[in-house]
Protein backbone atom coordinates (compact mmCIF):
# COMPACT_ATOMS: atom_id res chain seq x y z
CA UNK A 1 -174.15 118.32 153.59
CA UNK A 2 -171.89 116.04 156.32
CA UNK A 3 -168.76 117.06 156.29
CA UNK A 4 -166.55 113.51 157.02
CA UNK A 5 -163.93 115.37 158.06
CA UNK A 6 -165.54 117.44 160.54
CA UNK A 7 -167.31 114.23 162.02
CA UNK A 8 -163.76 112.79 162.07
CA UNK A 9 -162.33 115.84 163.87
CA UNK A 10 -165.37 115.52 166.83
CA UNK A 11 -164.76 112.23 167.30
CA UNK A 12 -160.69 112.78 168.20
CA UNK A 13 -161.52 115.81 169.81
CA UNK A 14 -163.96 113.23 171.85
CA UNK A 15 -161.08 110.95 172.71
CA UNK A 16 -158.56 113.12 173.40
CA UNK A 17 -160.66 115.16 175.97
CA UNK A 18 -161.95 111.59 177.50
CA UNK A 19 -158.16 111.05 178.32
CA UNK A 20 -158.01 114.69 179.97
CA UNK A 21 -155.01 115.62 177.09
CA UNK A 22 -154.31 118.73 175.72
CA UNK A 23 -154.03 119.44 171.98
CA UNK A 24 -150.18 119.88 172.92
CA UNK A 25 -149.42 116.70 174.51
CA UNK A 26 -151.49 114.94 171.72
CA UNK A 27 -149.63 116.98 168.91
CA UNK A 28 -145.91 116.34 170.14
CA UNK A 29 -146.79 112.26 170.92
CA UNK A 30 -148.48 112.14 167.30
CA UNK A 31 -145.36 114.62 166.07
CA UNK A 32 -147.59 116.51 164.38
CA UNK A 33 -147.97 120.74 164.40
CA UNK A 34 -150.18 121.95 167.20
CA UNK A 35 -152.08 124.04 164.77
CA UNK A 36 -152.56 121.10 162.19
CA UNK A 37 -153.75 119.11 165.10
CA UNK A 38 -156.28 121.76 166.07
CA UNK A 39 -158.13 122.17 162.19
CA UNK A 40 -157.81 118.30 162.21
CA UNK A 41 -160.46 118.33 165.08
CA UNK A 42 -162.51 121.18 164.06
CA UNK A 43 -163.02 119.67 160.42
CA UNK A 44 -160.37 122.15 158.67
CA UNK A 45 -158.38 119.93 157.17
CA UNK A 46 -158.52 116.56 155.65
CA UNK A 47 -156.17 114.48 157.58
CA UNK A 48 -154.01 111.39 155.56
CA UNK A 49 -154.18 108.18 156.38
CA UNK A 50 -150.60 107.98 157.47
CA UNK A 51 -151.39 111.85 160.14
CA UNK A 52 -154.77 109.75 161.38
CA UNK A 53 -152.55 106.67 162.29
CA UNK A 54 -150.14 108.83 163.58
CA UNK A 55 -153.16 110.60 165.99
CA UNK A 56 -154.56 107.76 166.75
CA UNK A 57 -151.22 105.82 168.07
CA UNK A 58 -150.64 108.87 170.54
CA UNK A 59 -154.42 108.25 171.42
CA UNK A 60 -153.51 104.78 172.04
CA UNK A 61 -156.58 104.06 170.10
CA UNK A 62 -157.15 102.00 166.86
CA UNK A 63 -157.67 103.72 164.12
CA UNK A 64 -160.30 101.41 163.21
CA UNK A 65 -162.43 102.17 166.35
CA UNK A 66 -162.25 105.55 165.24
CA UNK A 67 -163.45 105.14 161.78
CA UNK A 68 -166.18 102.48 162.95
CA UNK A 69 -167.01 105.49 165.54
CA UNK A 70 -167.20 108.27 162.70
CA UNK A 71 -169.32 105.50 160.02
CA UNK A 72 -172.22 105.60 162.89
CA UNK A 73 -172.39 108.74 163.59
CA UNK A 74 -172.43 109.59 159.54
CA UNK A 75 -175.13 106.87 159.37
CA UNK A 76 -177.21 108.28 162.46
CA UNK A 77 -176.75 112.06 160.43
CA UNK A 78 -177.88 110.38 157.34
CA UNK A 79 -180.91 109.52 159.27
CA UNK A 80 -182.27 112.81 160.70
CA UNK A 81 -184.84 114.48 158.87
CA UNK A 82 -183.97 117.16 156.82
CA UNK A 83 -185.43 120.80 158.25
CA UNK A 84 -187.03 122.75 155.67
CA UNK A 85 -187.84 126.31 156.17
CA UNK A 86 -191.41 126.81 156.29
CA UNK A 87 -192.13 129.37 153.54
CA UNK A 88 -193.09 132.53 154.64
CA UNK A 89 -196.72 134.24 152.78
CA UNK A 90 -195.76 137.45 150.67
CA UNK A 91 -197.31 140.34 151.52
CA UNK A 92 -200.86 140.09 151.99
CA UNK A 93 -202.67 142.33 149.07
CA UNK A 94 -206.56 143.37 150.22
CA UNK A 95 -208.82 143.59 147.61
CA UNK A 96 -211.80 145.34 147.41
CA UNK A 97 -214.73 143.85 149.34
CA UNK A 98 -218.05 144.82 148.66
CA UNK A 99 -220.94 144.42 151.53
């Protein structure tokens, strides 16, 4: 299953490392924890609407390029193939085999 917020995480992770920022700088702009900040990007925690605007202002980033960003790369997930295992043969049973 996607996880939104995990795809919503990678994609601030994304922007914050395009702008060379650490998760410290970010957090203290944004005013949120440091810790928060962190399980934000790695899909921990769900983040409200009023902590994402809040992220996305110290980003200096609309928070609807974000979301537009996150809604393609659900639908290109959506789109992938699902991997099955292949099912592996029991153990083979000989039988008797006459000449």
């Amino acid at each position: 299953m996607i996880l939104l917020r995990r795809l919503l995480g990678d994609v601030l992770r994304e922007r914050r490392r395009d702008q060379g920022r650490t998760l410290r700088e970010v957090s203290a702009a944004a005013r949120v924890s440091l810790g928060y900040l962190s399980e934000v990007e790695r899909g921990q925690k769900e983040a409200s609407s009023e902590l994402l605007g809040s992220i996305c202002e110290a980003l200096d980033v609309p928070l609807s390029e974000v979301l537009r960003e996150v809604s393609d790369n659900l639908a290109l997930a959506e789109s992938l193939p699902l991997v099955h295992p292949v099912p592996t043969p029991g153990p083979l049973h000989v039988t008797n085999v006459a000449a």
